[in-house]
N, C-alpha and C. Protein backbone atom coordinates (compact mmCIF):
# COMPACT_ATOMS: atom_id res chain seq x y z
N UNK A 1 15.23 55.27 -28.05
CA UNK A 1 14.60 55.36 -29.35
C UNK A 1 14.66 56.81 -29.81
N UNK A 2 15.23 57.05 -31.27
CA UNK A 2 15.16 58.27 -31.47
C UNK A 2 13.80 59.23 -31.93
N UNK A 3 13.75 60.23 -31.94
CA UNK A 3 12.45 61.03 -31.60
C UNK A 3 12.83 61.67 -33.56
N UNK A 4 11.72 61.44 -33.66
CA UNK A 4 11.55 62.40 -35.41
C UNK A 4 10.62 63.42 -35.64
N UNK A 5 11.18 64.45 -36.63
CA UNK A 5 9.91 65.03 -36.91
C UNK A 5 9.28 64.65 -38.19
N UNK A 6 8.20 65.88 -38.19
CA UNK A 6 7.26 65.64 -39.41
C UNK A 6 7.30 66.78 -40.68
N UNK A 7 7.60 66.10 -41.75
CA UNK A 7 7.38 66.68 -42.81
C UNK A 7 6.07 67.86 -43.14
N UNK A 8 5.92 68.62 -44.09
CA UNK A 8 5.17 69.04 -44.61
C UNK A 8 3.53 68.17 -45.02
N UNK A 9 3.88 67.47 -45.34
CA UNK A 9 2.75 66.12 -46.19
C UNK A 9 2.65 65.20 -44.64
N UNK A 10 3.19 65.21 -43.71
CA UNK A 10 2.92 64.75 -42.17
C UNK A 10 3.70 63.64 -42.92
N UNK A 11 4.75 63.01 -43.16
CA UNK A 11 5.58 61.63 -42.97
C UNK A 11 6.31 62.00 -41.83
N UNK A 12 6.95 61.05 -41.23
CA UNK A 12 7.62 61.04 -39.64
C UNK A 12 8.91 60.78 -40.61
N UNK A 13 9.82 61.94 -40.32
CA UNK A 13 11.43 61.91 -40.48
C UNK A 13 12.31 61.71 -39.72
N UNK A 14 13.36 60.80 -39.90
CA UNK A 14 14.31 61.16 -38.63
C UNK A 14 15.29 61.92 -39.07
N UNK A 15 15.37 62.66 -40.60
CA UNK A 15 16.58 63.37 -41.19
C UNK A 15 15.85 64.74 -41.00
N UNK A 16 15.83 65.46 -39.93
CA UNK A 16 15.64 66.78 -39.68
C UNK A 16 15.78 68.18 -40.71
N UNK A 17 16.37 67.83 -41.55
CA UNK A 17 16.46 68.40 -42.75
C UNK A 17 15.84 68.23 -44.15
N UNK A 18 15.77 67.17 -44.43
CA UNK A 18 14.70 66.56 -45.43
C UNK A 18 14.07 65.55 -45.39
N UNK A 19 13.09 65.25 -45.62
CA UNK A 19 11.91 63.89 -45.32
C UNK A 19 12.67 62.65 -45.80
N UNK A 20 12.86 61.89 -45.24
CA UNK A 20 13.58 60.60 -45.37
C UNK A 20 12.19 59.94 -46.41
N UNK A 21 11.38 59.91 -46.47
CA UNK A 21 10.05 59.38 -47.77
C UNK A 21 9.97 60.33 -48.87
N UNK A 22 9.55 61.28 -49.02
CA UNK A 22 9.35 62.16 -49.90
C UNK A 22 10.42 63.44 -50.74
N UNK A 23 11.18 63.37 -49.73
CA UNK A 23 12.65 63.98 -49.67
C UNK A 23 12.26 65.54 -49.76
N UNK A 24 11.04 66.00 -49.69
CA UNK A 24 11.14 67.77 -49.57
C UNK A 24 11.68 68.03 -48.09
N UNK A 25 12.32 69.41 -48.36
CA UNK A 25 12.59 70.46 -47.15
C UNK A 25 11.79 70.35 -46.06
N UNK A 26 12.16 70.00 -45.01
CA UNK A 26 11.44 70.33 -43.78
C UNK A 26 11.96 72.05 -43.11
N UNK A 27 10.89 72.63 -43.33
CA UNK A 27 11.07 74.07 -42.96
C UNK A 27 11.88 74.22 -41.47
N UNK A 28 12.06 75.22 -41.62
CA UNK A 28 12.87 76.05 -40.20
C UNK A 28 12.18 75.62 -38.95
N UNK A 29 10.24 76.29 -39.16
CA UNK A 29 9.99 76.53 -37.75
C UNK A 29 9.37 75.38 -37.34
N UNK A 30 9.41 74.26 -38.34
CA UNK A 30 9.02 72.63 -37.72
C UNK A 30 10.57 72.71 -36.43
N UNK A 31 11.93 73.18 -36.71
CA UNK A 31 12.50 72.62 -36.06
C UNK A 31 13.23 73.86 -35.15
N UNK A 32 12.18 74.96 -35.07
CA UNK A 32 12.56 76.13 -33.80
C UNK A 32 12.38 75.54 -32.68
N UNK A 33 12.92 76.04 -31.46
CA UNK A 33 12.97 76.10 -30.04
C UNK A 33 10.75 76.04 -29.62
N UNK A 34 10.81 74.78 -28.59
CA UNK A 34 9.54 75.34 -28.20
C UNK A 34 9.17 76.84 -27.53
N UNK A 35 7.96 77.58 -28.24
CA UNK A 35 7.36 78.31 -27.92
C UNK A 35 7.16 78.81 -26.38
N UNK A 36 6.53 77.89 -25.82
CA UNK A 36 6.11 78.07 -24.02
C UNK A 36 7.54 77.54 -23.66
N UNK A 37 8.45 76.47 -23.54
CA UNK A 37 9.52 76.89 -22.48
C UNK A 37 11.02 76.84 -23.11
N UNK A 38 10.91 77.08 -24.58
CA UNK A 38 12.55 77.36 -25.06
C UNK A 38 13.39 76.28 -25.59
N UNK A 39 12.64 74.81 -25.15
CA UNK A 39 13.65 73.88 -24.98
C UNK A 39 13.92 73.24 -26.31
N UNK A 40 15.35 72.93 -26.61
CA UNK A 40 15.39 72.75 -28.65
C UNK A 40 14.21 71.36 -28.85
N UNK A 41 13.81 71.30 -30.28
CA UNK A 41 12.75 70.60 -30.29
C UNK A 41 13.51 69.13 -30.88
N UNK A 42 13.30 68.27 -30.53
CA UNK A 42 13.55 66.66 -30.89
C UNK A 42 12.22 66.19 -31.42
N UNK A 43 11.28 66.76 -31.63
CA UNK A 43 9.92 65.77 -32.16
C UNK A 43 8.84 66.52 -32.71
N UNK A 44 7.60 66.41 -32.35
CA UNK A 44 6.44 66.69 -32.49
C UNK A 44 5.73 67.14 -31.32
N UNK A 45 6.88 66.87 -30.05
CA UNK A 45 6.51 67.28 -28.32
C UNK A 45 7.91 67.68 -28.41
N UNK A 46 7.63 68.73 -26.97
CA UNK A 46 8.13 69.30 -26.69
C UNK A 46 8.97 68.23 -25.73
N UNK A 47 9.91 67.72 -25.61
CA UNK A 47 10.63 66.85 -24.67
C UNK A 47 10.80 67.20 -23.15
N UNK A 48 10.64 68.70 -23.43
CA UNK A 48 10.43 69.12 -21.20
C UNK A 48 8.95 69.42 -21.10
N UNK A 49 8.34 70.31 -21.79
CA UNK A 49 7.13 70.61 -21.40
C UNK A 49 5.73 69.40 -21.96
N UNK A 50 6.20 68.82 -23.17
CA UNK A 50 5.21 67.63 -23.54
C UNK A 50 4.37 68.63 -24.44
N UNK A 51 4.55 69.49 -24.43
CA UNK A 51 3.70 70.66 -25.05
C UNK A 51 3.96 69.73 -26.82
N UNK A 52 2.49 69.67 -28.00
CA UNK A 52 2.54 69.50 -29.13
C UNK A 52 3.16 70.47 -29.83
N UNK A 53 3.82 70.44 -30.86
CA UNK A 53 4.46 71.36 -31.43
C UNK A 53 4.17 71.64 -33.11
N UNK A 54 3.43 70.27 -33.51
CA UNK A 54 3.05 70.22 -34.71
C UNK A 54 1.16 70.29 -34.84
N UNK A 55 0.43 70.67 -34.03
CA UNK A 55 -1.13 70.95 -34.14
C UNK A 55 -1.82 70.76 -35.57
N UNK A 56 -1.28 71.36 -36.02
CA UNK A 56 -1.82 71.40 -37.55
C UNK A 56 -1.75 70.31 -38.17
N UNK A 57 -0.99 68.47 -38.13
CA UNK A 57 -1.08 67.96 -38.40
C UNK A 57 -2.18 67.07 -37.51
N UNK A 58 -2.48 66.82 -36.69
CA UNK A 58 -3.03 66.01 -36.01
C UNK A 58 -4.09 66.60 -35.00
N UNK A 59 -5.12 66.03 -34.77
CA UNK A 59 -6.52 65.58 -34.00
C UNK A 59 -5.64 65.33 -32.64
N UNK A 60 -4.63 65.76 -31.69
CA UNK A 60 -4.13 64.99 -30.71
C UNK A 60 -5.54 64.59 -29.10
N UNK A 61 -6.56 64.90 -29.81
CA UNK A 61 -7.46 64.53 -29.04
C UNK A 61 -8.21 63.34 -29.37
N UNK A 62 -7.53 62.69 -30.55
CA UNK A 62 -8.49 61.61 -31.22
C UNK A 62 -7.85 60.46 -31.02
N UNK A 63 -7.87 59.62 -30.09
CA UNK A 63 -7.37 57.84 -29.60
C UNK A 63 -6.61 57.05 -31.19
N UNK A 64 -7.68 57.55 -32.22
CA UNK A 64 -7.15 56.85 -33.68
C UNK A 64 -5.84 57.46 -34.43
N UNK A 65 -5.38 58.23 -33.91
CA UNK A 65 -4.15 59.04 -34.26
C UNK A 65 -2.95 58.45 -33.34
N UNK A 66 -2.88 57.69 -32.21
CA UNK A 66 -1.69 57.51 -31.59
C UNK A 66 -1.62 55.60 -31.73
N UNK A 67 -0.53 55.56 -31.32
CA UNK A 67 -0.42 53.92 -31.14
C UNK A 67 0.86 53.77 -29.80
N UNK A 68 0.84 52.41 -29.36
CA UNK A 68 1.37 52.59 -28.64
C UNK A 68 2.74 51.47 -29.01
N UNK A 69 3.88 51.99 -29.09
CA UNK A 69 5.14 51.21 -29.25
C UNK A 69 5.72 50.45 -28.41
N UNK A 70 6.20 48.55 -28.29
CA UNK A 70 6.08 48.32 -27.52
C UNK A 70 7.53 47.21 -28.03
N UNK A 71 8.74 47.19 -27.11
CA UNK A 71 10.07 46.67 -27.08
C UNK A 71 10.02 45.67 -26.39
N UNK A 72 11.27 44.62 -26.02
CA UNK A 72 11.93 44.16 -25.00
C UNK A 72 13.13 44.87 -25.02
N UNK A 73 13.40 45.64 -23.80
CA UNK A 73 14.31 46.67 -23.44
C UNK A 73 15.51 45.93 -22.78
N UNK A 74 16.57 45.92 -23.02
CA UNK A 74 17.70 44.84 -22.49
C UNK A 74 18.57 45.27 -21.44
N UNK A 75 18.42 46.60 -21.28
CA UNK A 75 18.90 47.29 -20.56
C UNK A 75 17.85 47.29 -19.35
N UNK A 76 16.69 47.51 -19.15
CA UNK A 76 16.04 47.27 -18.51
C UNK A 76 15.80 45.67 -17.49
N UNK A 77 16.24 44.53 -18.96
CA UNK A 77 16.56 43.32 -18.52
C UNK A 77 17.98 42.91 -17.80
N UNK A 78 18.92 43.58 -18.13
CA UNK A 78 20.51 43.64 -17.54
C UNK A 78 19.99 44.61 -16.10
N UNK A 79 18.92 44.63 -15.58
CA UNK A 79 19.37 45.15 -14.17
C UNK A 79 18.73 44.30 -13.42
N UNK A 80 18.51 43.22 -13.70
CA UNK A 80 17.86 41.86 -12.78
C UNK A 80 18.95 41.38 -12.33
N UNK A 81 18.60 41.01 -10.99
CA UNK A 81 19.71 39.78 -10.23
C UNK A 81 19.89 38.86 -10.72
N UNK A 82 20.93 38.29 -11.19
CA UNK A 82 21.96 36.84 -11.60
C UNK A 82 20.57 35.93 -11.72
N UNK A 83 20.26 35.34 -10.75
CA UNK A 83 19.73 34.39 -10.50
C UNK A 83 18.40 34.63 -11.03
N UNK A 84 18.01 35.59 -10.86
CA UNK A 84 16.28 35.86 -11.59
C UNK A 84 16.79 35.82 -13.48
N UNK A 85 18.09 36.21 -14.01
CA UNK A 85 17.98 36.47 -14.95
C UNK A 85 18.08 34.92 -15.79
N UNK A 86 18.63 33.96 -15.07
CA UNK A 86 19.01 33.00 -15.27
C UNK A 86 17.43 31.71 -15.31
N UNK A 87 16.95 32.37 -14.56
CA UNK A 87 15.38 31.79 -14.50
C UNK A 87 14.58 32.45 -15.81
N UNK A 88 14.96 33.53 -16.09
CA UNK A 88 13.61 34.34 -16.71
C UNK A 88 14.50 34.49 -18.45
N UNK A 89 15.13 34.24 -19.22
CA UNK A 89 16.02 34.47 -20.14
C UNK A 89 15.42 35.86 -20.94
N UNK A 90 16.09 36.08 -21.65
CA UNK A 90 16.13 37.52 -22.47
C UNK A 90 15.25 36.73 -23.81
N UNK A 91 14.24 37.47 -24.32
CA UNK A 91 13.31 37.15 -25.45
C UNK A 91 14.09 37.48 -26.76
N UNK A 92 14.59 36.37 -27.48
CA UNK A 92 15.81 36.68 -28.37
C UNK A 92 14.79 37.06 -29.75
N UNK A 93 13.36 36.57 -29.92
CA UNK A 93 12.74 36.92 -31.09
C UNK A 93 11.42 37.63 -31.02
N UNK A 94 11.84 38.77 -29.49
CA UNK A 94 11.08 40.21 -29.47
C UNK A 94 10.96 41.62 -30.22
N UNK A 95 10.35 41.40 -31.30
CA UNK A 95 10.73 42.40 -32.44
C UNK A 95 9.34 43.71 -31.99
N UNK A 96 10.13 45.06 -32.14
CA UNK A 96 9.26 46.17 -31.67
C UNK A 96 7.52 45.69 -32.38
N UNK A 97 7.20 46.36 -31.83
CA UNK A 97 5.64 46.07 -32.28
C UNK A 97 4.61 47.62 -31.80
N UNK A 98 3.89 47.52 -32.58
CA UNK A 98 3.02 48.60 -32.56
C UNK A 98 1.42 48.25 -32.28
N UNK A 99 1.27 49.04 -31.63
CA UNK A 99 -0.35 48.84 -30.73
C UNK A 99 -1.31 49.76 -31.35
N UNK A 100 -2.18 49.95 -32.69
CA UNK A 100 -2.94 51.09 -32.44
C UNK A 100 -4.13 51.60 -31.02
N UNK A 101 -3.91 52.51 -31.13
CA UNK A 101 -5.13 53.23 -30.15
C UNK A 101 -6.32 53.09 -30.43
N UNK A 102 -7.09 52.38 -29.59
CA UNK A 102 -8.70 52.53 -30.57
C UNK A 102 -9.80 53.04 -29.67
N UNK A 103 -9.48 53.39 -28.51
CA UNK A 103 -10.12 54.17 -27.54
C UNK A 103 -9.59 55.40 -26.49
N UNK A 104 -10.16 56.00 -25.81
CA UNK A 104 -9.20 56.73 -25.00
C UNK A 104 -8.92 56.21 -23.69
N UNK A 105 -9.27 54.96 -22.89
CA UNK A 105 -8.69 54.14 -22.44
C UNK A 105 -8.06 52.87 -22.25
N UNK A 106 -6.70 52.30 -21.85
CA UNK A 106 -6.45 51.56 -22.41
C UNK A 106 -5.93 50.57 -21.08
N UNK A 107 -6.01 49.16 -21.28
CA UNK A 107 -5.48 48.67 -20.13
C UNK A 107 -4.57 48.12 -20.55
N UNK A 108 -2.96 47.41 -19.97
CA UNK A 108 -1.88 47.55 -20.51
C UNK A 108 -1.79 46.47 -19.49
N UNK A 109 -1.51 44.83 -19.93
CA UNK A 109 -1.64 43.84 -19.10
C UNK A 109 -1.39 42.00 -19.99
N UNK A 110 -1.60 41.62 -18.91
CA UNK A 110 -0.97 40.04 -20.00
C UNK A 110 -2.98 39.49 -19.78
N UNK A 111 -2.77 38.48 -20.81
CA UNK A 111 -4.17 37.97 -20.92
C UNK A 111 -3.92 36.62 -19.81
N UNK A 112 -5.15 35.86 -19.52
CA UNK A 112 -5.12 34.75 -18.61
C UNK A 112 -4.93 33.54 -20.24
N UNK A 113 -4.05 32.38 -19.40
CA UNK A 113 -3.85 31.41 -20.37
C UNK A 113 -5.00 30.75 -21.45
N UNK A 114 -5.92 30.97 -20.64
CA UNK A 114 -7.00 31.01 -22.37
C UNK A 114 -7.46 31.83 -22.86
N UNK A 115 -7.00 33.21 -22.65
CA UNK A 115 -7.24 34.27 -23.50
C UNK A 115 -8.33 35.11 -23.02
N UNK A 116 -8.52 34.98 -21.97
CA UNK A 116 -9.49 35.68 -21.14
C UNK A 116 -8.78 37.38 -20.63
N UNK A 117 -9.49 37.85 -20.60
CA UNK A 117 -8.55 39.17 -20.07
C UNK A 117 -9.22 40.63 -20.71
N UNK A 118 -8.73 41.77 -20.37
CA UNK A 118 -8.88 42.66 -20.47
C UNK A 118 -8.05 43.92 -21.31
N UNK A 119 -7.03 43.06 -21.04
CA UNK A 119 -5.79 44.26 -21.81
C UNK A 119 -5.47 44.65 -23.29
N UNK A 120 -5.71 45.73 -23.43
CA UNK A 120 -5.88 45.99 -24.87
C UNK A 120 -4.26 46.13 -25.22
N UNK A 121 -3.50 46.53 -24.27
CA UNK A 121 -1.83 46.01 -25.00
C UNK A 121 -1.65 44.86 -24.29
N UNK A 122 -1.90 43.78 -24.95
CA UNK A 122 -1.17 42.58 -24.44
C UNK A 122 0.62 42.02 -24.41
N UNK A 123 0.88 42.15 -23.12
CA UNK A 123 2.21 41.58 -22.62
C UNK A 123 2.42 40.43 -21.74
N UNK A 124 1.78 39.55 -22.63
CA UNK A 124 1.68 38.43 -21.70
C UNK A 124 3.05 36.94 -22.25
N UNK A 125 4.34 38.06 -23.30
CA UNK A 125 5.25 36.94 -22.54
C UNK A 125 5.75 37.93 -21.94
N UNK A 126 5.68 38.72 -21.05
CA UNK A 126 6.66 39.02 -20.11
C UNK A 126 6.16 38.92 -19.03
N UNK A 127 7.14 38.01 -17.82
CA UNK A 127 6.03 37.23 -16.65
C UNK A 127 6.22 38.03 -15.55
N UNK A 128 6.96 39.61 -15.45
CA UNK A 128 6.84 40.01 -14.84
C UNK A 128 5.45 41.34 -14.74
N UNK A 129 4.60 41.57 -16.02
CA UNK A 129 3.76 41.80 -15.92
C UNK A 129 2.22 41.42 -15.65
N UNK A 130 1.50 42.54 -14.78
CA UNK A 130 0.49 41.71 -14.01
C UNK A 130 -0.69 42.09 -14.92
N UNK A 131 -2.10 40.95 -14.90
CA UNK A 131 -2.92 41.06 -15.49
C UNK A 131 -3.77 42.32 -16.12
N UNK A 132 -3.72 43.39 -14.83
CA UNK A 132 -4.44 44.59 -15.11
C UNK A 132 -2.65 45.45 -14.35
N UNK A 133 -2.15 45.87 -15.56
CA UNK A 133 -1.10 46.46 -14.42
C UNK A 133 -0.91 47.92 -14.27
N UNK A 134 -1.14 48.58 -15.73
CA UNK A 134 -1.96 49.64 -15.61
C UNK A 134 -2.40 50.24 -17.06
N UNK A 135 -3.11 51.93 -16.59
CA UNK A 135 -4.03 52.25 -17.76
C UNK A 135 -3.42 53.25 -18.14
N UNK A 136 -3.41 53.47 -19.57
CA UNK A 136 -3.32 54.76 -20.06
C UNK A 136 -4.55 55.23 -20.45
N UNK A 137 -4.82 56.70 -20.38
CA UNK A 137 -5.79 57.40 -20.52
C UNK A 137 -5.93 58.70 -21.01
N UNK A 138 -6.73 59.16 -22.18
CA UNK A 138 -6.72 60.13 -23.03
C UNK A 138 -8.05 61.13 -22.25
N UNK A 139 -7.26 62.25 -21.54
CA UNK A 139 -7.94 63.30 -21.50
C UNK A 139 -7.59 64.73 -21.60
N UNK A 140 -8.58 65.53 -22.39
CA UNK A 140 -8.02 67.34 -22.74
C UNK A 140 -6.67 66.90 -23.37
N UNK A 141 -6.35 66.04 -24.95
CA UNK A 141 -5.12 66.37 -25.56
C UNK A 141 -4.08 65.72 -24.67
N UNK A 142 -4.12 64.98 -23.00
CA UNK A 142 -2.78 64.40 -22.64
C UNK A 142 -3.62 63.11 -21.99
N UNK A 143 -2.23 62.57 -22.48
CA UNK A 143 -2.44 60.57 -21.85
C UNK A 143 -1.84 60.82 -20.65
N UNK A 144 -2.73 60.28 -19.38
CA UNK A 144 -2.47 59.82 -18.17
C UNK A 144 -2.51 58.47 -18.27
N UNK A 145 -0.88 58.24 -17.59
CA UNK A 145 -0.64 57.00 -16.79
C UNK A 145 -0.62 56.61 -16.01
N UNK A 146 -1.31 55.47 -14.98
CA UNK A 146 -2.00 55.27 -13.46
C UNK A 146 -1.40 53.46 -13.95
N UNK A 147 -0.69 53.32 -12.60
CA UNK A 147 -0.48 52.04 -12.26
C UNK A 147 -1.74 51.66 -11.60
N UNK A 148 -2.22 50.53 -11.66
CA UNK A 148 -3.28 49.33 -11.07
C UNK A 148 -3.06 48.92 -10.13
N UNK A 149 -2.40 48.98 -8.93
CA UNK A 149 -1.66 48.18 -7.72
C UNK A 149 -0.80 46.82 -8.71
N UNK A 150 -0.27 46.87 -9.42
CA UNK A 150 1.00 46.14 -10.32
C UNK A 150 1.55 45.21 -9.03
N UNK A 151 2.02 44.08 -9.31
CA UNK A 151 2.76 43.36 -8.50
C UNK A 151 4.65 44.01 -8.22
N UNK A 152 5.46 44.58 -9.57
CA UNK A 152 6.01 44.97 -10.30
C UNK A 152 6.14 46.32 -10.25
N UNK A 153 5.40 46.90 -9.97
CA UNK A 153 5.26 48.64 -10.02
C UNK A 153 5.45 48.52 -11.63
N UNK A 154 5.26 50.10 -12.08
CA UNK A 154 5.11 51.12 -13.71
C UNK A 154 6.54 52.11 -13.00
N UNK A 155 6.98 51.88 -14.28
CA UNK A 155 8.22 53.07 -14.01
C UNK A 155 7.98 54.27 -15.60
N UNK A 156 8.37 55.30 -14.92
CA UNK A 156 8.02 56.39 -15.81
C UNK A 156 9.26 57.22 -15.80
N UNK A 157 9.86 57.20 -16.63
CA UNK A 157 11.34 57.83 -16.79
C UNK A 157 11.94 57.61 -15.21
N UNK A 158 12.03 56.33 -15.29
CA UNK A 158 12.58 55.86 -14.02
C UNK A 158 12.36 56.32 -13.03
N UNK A 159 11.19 56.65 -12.88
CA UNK A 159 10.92 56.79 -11.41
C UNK A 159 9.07 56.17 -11.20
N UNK A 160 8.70 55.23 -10.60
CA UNK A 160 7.78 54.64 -9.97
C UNK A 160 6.90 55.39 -10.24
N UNK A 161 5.79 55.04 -10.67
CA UNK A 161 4.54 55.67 -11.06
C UNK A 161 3.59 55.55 -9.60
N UNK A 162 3.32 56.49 -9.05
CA UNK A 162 2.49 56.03 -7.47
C UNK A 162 1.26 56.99 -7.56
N UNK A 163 1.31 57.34 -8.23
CA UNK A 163 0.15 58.20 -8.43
C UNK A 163 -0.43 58.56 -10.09
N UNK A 164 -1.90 59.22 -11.05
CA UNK A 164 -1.28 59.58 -11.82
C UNK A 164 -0.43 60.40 -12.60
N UNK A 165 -0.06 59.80 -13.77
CA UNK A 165 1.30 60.87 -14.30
C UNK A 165 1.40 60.93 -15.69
N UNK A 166 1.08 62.27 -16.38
CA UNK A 166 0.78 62.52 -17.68
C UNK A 166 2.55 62.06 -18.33
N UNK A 167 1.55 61.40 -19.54
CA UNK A 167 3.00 61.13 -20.58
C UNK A 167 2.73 61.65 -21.62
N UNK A 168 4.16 61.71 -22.27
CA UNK A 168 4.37 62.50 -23.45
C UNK A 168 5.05 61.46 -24.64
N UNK A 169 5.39 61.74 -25.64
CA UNK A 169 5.62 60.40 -26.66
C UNK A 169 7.35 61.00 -26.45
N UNK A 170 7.93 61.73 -25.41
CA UNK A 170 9.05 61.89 -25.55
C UNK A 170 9.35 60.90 -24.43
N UNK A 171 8.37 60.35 -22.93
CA UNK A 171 8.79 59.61 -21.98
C UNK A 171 9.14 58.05 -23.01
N UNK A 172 9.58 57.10 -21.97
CA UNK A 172 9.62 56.11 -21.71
C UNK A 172 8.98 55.52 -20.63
N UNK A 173 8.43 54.20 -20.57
CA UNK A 173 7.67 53.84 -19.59
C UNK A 173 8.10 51.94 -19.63
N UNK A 174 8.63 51.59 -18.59
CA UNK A 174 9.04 50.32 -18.74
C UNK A 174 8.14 49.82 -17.16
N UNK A 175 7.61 48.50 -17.62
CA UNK A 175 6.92 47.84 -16.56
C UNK A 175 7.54 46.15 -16.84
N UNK A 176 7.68 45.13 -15.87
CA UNK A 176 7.19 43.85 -15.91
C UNK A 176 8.98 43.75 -15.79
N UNK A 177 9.48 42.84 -16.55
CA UNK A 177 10.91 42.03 -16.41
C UNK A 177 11.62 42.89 -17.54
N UNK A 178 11.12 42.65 -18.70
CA UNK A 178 11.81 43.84 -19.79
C UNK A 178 11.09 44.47 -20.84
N UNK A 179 9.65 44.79 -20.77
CA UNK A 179 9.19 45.51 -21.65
C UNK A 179 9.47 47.25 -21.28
N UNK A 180 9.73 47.56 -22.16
CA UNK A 180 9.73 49.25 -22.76
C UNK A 180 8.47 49.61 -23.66
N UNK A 181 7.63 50.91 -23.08
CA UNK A 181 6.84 51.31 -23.97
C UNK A 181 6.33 52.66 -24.43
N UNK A 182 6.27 53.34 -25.38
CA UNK A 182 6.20 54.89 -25.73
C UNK A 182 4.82 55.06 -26.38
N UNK A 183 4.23 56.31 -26.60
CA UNK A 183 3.35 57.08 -26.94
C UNK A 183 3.87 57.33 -27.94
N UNK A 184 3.29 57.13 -30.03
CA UNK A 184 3.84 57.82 -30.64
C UNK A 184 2.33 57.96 -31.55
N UNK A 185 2.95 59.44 -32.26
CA UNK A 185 1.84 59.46 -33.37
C UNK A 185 1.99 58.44 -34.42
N UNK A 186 0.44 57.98 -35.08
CA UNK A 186 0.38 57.22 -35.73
C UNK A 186 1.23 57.85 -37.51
N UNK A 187 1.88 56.98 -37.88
CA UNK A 187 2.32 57.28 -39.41
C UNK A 187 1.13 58.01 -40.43
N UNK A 188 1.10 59.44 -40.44
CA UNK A 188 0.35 59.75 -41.46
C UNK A 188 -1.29 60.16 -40.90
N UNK A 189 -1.16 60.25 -39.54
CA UNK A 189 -1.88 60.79 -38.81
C UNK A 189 -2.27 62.14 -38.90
């Protein structure tokens, strides 16, 4: 998924040069090198350090400012064995979807068949995710991600979440059979 910045008036651009909504100039130092470690900027984070880069638009301490973006990743689904894939089919009318944030913790899980449950991002068609599988969590300005003992494990830029592990809206985080899911600021946040 590509990473955008933000306009002057805070719209989310992906034309780095002028606001794809409003069409003014997006200045120079929206799109300088981060500050603390150099690295060219793709967003509103810093993509190595996670470091914010746009402050002045956003509360990044406030749960009501982020949402959480949520795919069926196919690539993620093309690395299942033959036979599991053939059992479990690819979700042909999984259209991205957006989660707002409405607290600073969040449980990220499928509901029980009558709707019983806990999970404030519900992924309950994907059957490789487990009821409580894990949490994201807003503290000091960064979301920690902590797997739940998952049946499945949490992968975090491909590598197994075993402990916790701060994310940035530049990671990726794929759990269950084929969901993909990111940290982004809310539109107009």
């Amino acid at each position: 998924m590509p990473m955008n910045v933000r306009c002057p008036d805070g719209h989310v651009s992906a034309d780095p040069v002028r606001c794809s909504r409003c069409r003014k100039d997006i200045p120079q130092e929206y799109l300088d090198p981060c500050p603390a470690c150099g690295t060219a900027r793709s967003g509103p984070y810093c993509g190595r350090c996670g470091r914010l880069l746009l402050a002045s638009f956003i509360d990044e301490n406030d749960p009501l400012n982020w949402e959480v973006l949520v795919w069926a990743d196919r690539a993620l689904y093309d690395r299942l064995p033959p036979d599991a894939a053939e059992r479990l089919p690819f979700p042909s009318d999984f259209a991205l979807r957006t989660v707002p944030c409405a607290r600073k913790e969040l449980i990220i899980g499928r509901l029980h068949s009558d709707g019983r449950g806990d999970a404030d991002v519900d992924l309950s068609t994907d059957p490789g995710v487990s009821h409580r599988h894990a949490r994201l969590a807003l503290a000091e300005s960064r979301w920690v991600l902590t797997d739940l003992g998952s049946r499945n494990s949490t992968y975090l830029a491909g590598t197994v979440v075993d402990r916790p592990r701060v994310v940035t809206p530049a990671d990726t985080v794929h759990l269950g059979v084929w969901t993909g899911l990111r940290l982004a600021l809310r539109e107009g946040a």
